[in-house]
Protein backbone atom coordinates (compact mmCIF):
# COMPACT_ATOMS: atom_id res chain seq x y z
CA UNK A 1 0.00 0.00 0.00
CA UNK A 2 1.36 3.12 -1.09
CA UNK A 3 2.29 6.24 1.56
CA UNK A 4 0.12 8.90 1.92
CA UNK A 5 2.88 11.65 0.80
CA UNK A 6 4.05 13.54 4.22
CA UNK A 7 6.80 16.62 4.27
CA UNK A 8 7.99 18.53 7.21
CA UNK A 9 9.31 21.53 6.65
CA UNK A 10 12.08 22.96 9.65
CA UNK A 11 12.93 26.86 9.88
CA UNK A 12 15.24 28.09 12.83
CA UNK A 13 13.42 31.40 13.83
CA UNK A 14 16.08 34.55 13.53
CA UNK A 15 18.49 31.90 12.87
CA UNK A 16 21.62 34.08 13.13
CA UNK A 17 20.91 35.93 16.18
CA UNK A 18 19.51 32.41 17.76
CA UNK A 19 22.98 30.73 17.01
CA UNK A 20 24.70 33.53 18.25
CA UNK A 21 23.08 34.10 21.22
CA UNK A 22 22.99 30.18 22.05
CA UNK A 23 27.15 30.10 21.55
CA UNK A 24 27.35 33.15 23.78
CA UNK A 25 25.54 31.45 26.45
CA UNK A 26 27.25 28.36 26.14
CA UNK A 27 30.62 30.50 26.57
CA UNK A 28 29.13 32.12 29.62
CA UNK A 29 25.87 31.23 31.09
CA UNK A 30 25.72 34.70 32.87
CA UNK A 31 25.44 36.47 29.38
CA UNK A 32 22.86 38.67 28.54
CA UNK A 33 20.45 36.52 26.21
CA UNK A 34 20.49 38.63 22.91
CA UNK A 35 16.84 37.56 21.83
CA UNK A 36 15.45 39.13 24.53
CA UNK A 37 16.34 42.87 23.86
CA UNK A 38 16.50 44.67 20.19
CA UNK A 39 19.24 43.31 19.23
CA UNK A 40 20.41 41.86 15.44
CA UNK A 41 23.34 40.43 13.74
CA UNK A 42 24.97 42.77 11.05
CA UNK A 43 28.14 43.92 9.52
CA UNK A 44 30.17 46.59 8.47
CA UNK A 45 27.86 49.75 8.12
CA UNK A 46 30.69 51.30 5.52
CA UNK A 47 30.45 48.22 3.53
CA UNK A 48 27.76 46.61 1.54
CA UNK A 49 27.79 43.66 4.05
CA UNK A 50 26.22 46.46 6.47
CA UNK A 51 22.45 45.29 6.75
CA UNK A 52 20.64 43.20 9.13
CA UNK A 53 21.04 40.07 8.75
CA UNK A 54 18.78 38.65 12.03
CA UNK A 55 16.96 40.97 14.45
CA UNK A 56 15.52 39.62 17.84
CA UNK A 57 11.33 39.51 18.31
CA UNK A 58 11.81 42.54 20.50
CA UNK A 59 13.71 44.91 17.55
CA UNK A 60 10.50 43.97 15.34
CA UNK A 61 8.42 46.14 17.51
CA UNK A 62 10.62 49.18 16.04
CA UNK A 63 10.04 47.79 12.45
CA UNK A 64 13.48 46.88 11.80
CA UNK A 65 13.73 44.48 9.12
CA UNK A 66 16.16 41.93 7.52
CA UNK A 67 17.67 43.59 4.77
CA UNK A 68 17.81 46.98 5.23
CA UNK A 69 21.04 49.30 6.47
CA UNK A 70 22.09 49.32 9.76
CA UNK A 71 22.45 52.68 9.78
CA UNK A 72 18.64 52.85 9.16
CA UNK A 73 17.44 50.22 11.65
CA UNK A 74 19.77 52.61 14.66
CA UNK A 75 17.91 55.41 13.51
CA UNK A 76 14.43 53.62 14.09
CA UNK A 77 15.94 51.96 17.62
CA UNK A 78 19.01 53.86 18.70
CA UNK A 79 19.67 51.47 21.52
CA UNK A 80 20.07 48.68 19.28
CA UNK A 81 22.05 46.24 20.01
CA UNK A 82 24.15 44.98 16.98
CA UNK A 83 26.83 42.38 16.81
CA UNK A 84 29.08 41.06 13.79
CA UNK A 85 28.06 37.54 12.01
CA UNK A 86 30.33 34.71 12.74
CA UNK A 87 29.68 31.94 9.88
CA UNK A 88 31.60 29.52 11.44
CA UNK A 89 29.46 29.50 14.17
CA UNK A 90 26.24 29.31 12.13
CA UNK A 91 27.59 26.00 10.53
CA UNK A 92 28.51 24.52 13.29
CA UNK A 93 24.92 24.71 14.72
CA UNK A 94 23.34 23.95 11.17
CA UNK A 95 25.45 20.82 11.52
CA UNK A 96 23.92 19.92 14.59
CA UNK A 97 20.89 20.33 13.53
CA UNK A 98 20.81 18.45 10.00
CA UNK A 99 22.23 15.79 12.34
CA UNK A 100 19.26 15.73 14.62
CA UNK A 101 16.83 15.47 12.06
CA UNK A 102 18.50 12.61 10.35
CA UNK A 103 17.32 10.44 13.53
CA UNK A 104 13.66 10.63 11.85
CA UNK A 105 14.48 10.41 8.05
CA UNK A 106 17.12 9.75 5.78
CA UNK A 107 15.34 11.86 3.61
CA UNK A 108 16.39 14.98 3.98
CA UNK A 109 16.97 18.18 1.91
CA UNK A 110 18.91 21.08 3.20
CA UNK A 111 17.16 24.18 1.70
CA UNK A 112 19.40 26.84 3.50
CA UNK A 113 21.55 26.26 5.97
CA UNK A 114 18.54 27.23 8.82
CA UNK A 115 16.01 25.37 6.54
CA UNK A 116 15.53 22.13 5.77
CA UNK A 117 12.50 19.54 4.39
CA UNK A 118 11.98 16.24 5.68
CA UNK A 119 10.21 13.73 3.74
CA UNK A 120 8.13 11.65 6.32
CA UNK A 121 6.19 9.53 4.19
CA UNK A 122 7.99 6.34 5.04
CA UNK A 123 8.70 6.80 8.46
CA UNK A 124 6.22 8.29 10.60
CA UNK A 125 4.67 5.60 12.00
CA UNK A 126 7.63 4.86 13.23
CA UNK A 127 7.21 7.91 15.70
CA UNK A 128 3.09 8.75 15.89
CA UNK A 129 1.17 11.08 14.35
CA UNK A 130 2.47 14.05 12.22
CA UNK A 131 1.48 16.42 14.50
CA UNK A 132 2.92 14.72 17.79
CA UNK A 133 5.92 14.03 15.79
CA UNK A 134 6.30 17.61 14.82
CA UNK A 135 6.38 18.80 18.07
CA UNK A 136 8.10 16.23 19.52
CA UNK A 137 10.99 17.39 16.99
CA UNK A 138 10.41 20.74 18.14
CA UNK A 139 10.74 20.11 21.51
CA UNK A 140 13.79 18.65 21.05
CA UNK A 141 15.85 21.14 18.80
CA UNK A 142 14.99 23.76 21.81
CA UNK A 143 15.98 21.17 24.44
CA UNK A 144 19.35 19.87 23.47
CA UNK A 145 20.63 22.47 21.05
CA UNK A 146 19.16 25.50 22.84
CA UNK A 147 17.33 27.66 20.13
CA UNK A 148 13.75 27.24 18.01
CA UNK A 149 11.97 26.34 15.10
CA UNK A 150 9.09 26.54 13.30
CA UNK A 151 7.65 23.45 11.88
CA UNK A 152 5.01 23.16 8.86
CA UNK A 153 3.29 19.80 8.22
CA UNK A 154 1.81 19.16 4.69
CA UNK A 155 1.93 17.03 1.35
CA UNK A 156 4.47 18.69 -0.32
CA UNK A 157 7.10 21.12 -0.06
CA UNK A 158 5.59 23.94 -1.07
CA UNK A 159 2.99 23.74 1.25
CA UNK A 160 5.18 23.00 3.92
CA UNK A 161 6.94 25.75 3.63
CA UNK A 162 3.98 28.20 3.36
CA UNK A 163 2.73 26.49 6.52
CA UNK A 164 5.98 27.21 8.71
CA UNK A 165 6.08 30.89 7.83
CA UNK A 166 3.07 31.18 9.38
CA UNK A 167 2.67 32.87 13.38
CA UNK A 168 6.26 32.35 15.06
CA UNK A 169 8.12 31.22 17.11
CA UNK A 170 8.54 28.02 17.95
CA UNK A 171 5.63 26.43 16.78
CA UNK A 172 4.10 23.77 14.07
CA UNK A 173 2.00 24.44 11.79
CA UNK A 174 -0.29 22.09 9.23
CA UNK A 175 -1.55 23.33 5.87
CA UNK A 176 -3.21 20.51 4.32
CA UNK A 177 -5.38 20.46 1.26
CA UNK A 178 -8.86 20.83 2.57
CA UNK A 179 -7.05 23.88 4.85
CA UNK A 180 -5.87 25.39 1.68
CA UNK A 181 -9.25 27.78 1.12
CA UNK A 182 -9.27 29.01 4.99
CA UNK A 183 -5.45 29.12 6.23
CA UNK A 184 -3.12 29.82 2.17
CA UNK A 185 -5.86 32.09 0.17
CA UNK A 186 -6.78 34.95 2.48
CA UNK A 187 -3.00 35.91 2.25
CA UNK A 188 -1.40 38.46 0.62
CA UNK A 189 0.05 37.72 -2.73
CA UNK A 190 3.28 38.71 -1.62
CA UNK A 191 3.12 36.08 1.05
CA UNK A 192 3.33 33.21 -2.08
CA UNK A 193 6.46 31.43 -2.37
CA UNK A 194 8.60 32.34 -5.34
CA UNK A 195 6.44 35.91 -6.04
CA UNK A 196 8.63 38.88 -5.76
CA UNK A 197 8.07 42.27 -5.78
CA UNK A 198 7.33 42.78 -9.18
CA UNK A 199 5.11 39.97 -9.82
CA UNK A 200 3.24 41.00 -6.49
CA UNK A 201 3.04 44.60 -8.26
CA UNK A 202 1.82 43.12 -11.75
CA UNK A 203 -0.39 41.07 -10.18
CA UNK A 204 -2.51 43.61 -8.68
CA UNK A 205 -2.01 45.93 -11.49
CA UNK A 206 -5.06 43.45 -12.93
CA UNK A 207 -6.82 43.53 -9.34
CA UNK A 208 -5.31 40.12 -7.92
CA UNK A 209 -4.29 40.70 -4.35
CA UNK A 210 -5.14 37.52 -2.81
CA UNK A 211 -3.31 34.08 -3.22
CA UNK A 212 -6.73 32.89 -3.31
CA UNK A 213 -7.53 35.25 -6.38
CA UNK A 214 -4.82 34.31 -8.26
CA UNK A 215 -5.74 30.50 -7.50
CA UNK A 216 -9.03 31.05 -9.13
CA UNK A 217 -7.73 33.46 -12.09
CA UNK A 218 -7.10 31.69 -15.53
CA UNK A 219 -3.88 31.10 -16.17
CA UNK A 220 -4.25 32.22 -19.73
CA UNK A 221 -4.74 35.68 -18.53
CA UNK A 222 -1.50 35.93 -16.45
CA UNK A 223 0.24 34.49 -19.22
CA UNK A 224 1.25 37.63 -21.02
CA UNK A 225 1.55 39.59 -18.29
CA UNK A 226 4.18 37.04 -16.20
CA UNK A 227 5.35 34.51 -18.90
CA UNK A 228 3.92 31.32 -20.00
CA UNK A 229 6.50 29.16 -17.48
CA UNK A 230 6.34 31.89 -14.29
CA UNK A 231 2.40 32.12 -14.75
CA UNK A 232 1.90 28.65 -14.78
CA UNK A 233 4.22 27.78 -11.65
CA UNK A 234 2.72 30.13 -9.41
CA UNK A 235 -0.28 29.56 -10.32
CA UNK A 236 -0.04 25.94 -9.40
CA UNK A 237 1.57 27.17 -6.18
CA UNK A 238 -1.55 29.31 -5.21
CA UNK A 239 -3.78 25.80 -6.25
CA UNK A 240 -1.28 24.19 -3.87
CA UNK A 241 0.39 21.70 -6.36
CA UNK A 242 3.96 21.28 -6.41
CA UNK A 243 5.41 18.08 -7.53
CA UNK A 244 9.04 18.81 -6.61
CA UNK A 245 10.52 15.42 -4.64
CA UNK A 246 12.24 15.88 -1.08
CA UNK A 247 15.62 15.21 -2.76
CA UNK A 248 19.66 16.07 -1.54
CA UNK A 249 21.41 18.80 -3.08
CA UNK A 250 24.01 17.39 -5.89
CA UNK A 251 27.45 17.75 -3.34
CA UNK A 252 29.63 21.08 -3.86
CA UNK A 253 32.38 18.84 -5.13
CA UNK A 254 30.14 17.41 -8.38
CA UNK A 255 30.03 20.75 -9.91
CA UNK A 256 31.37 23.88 -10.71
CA UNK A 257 30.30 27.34 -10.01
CA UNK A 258 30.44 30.90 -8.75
CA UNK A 259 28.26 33.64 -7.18
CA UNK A 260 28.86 37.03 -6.58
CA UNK A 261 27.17 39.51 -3.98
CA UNK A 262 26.79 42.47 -5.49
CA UNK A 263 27.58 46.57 -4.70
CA UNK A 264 24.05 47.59 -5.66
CA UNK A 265 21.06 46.14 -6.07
CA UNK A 266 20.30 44.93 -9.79
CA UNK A 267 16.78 45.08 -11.55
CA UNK A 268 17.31 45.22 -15.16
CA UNK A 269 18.18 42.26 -17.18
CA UNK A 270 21.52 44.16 -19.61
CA UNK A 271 23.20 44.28 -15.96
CA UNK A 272 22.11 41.12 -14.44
CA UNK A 273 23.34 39.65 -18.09
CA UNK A 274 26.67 41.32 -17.62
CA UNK A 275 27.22 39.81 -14.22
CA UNK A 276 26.03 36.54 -15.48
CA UNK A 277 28.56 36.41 -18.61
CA UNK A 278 31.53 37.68 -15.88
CA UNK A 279 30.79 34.17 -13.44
CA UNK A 280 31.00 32.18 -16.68
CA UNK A 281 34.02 33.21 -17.79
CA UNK A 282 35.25 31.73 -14.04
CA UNK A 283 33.42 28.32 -14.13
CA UNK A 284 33.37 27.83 -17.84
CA UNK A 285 37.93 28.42 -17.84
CA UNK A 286 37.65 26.24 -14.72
CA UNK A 287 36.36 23.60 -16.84
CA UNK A 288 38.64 23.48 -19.51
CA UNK A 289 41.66 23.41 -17.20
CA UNK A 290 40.25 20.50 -15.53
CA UNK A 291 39.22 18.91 -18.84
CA UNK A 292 35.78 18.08 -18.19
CA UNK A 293 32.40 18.99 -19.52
CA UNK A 294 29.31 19.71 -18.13
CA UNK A 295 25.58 19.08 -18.90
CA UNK A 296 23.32 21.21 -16.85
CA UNK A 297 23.75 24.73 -15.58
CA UNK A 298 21.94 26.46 -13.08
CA UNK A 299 21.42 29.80 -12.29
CA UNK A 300 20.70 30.93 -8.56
CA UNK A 301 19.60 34.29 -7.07
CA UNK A 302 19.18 36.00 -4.02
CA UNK A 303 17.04 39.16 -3.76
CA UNK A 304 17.00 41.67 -1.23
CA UNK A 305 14.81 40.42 1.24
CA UNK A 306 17.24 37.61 0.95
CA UNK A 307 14.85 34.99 -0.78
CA UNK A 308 16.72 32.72 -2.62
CA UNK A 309 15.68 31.08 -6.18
CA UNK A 310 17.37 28.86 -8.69
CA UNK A 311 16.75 27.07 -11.99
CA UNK A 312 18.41 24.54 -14.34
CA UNK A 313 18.43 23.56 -17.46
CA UNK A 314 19.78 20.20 -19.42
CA UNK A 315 22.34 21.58 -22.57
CA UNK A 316 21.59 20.40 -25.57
CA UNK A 317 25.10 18.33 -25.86
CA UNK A 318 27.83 18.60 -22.86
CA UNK A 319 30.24 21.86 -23.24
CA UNK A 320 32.69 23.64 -21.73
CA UNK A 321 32.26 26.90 -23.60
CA UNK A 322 31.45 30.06 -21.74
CA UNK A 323 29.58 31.11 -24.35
CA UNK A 324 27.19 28.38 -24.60
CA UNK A 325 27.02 28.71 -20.07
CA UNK A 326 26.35 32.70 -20.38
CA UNK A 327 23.38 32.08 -23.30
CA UNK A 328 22.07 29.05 -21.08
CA UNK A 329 22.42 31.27 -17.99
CA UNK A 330 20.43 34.10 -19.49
CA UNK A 331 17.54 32.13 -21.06
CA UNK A 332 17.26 30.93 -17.35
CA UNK A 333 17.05 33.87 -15.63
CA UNK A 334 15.11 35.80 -17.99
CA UNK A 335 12.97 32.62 -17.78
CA UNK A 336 11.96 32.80 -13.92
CA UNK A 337 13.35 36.20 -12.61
CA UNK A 338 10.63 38.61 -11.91
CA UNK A 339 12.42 41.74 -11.46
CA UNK A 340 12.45 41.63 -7.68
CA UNK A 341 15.68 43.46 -7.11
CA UNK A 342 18.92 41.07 -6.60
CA UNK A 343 21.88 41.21 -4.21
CA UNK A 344 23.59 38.10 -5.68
CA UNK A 345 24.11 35.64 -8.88
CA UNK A 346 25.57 32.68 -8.95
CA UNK A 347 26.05 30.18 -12.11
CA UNK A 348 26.96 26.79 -11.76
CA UNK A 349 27.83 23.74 -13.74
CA UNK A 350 27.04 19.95 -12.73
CA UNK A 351 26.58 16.74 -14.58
CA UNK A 352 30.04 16.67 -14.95
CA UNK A 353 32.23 14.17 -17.28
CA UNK A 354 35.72 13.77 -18.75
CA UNK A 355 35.88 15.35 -22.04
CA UNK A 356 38.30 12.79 -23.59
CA UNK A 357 34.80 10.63 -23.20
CA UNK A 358 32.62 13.30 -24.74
CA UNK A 359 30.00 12.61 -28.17
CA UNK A 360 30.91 14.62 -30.86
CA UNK A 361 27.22 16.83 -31.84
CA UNK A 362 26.84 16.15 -35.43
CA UNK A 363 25.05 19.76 -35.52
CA UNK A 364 28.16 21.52 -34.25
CA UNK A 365 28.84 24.72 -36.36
CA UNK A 366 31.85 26.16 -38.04
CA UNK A 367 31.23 28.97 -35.46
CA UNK A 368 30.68 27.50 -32.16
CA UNK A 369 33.90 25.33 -33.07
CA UNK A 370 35.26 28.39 -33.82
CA UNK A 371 34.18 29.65 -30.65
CA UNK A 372 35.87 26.59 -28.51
CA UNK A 373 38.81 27.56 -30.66
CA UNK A 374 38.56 31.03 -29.41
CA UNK A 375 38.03 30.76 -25.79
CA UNK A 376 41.11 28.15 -25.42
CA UNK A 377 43.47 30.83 -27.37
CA UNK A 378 42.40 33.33 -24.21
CA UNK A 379 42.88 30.48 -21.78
CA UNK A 380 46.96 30.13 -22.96
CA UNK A 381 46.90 34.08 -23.17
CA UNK A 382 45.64 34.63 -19.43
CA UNK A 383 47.55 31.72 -18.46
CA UNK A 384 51.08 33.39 -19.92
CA UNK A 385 50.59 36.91 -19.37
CA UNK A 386 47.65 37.02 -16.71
CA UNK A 387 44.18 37.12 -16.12
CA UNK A 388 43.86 40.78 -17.15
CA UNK A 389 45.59 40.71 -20.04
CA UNK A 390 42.59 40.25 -22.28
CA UNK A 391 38.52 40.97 -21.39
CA UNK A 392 35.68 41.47 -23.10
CA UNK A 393 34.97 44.94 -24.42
CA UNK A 394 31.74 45.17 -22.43
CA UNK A 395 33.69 45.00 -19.12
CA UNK A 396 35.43 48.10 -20.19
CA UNK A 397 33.02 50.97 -18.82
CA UNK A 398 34.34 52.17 -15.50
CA UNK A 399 31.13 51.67 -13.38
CA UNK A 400 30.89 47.75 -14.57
CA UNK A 401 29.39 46.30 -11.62
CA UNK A 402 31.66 42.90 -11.57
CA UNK A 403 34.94 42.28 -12.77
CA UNK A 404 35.54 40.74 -15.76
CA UNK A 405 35.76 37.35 -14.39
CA UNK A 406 34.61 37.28 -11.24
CA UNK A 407 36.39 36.22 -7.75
CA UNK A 408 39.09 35.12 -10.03
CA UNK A 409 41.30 34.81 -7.23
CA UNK A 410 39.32 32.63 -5.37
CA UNK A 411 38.39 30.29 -8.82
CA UNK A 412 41.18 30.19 -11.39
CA UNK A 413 44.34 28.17 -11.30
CA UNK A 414 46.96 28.85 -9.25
CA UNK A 415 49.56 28.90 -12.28
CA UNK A 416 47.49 31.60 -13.90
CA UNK A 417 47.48 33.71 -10.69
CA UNK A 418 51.17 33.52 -10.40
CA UNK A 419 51.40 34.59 -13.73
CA UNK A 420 48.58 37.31 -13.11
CA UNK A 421 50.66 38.46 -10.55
CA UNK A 422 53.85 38.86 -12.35
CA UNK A 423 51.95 40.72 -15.20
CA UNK A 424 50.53 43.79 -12.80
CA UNK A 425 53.67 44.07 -11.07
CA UNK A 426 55.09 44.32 -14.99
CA UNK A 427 52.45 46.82 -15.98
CA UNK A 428 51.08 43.77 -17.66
CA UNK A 429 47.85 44.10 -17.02
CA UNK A 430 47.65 47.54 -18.65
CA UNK A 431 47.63 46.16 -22.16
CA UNK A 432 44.60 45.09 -23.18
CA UNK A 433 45.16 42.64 -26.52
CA UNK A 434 42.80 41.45 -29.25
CA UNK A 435 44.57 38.25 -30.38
CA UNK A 436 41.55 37.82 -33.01
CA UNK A 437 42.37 40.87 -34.59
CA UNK A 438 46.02 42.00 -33.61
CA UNK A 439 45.03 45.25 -32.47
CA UNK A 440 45.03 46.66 -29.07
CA UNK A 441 40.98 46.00 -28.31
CA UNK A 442 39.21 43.23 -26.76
CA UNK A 443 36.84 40.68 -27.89
């Protein structure tokens, strides 16, 4: 007999300032606990890493938000009590967690590092009911690792999810089908997964400001307005349908990639292009240095309420080209971004395989070989005389908002650094070649 499907969805409330304020206690159990004044976890103000990150129940009642300057959320709560993020705490504890959670399911997918979904469908009557369960997990995570969580129950992921942002902290929630009508459409549409700012304006530009109303809309309408892929998903989101398994994240080391956070916010697709076509010039040289191709690339963003989204796409033959990555990566993103405005971009590569073993596309043109042909010539170029010896004319203009290839420190070879090195101390880096055309311009 089949299982009836069952997903729990875990989210560690003000994760960052929960963490930090659990390590602070375990250091000293006299310390003041930071969730119980207005307090949040933040950076640099100078920098762009200075915004909230986490703010404490109490700092809500001044309206501070994640997201937005710490300069602004002091001027709303002057008393504020702000302290610098420390990652390698917030792993550890994410650690602990994921390993907690494994006692009930080997099913598990890490959405963030404070979120995760647990498929329960062939294991809870190992433990009780979903609810009891639920709470019993709960319990738990606030017992022996010292901070909470929220907890929504439901058939599938998207519903869990929906249900655990509902009232906090440290409670369960269920959103089941036949709760759908009464607990999911009443919300805002703003309050749907995976609808950003724009869509949410859009959307009740034509007079939908429910999640119910956009549930009972045709999706033929929202079509033109939202695109036929976006309309459909989100509109099968506000029905309550998503098919998505409970599946583990392909490993770091089974792929390449790279993300960026940017110095401004981005909301038009010619710079959100120009960022993409900067990581693929990192992941798609890191390929052909290591000699393998890939088969899928995915592009992943974060907006500026810090909502994260990604999609993939299976190539058409395996590559290693940065040209055929950057036109994958923008048919993606022009695909499912909405316009919501983005603090970071990342691109990666999986499905990887050894090129030696590679099949050879019979509908290959003279120009993409060309291309290949093209993009190894700057690889031996930037390998010689450095990374900077050679971009691409569009990186040119002085307020680019990435490098040409981005964190290139952090993703290229070591050989080619050396050699980048060497060139800026030479002046190398100054002379900008076109080896296509012999000239002193870029391609």
């Amino acid at each position: 007999m089949a299982q009836s499907p069952l997903v729990f969805h875990i989210d560690v409330n003000s994760a960052f300032l929960s963490w930090e304020s659990v390590c602070r206690l375990a250091e000293d159990p006299e310390a003041l606990d930071l969730r119980t004044i207005p307090s949040a976890v933040g950076g640099d103000a100078a920098s762009r890493h200075g915004i909230v990150l986490a703010k404490s129940t109490p700092a809500k009642k001044y309206g501070i938000t994640t997201g937005e300057p710490l300069v602004q959320a002091l001027r709303k709560c002057p008393g504020l009590c702000v302290v610098p993020s420390r990652f390698d705490v917030y792993i550890h504890y994410s650690t602990l967690l994921m390993n907690l959670l494994s006692d009930y399911t080997p099913d598990i997918e890490k959405f963030s590092i404070d979120e995760a979904f647990l498929d329960m469908s062939s294991t809870i009557h190992l433990f009780g009911d979903p609810w009891t369960t639920a709470n019993q997990i709960r319990e738990r995570i606030c017992r022996e690792l010292g901070f909470t969580v929220n907890i929504g129950i439901a058939p599938n992921k998207l519903l869990a999810k929906m249900a655990s942002d509902f009232r906090k902290p440290d409670m369960c929630h269920t959103l089941f089908p036949d709760e759908i009508p009464e607990k999911m459409w009443p919300l805002p549409i703003r309050e749907l997964f995976f609808v950003g700012r724009s869509a949410q304006n859009k959307l009740e530009g034509i007079g939908i400001h429910t999640i119910g109303q956009l549930a009972a809309c045709n999706v033929e309408l929202l079509k033109p307005i939202l695109g036929e892929k976006y309309a459909i998903q989100i509109h099968d989101y506000a029905c309550g349908i998503d098919p998505s398994p409970v599946a583990e994240r392909e490993p770091i080391n089974k792929g390449y990639g790279n993300s960026t956070t940017l110095s401004r916010d981005v909301d038009d697709l010619d710079t959100a292009f120009t960022v993409l076509l900067s990581l693929c010039e990192t992941v798609g040289a890191r390929l052909r240095a290591d000699h393998v191709i890939c088969d899928c690339v995915c592009v992943e963003i974060k907006d500026w309420d810090f909502h994260v989204q990604s999609h993939q796409t299976t190539l058409n033959s395996p590559t290693d080209s940065t040209t055929v990555l950057y036109e994958n990566a923008c048919r993606l993103l022009k695909e499912f971004w909405d316009r919501t405005p983005l603090r970071l971009i990342g691109v990666r590569a999986t499905k990887i395989s050894d090129d030696e073993f590679s099949q050879i596309s019979l509908f290959e043109s003279e120009q993409s070989k060309k291309m290949k042909e093209m993009e190894k010539a700057v690889d031996q170029i930037r390998s010689k005389f450095g990374t900077d010896i050679i971009k691409r004319a569009s990186f040119l203009k002085k307020d680019s908002i990435v490098d040409h290839a981005a964190s290139k420190q952090k993703h290229l070879s070591h050989s080619a650094l050396k050699e980048d090195e060497k060139g800026t101390e030479g002046g190398g880096s100054g002379k900008v070649r076109d080896y296509k055309k012999g000239g002193n311009e870029t391609y």
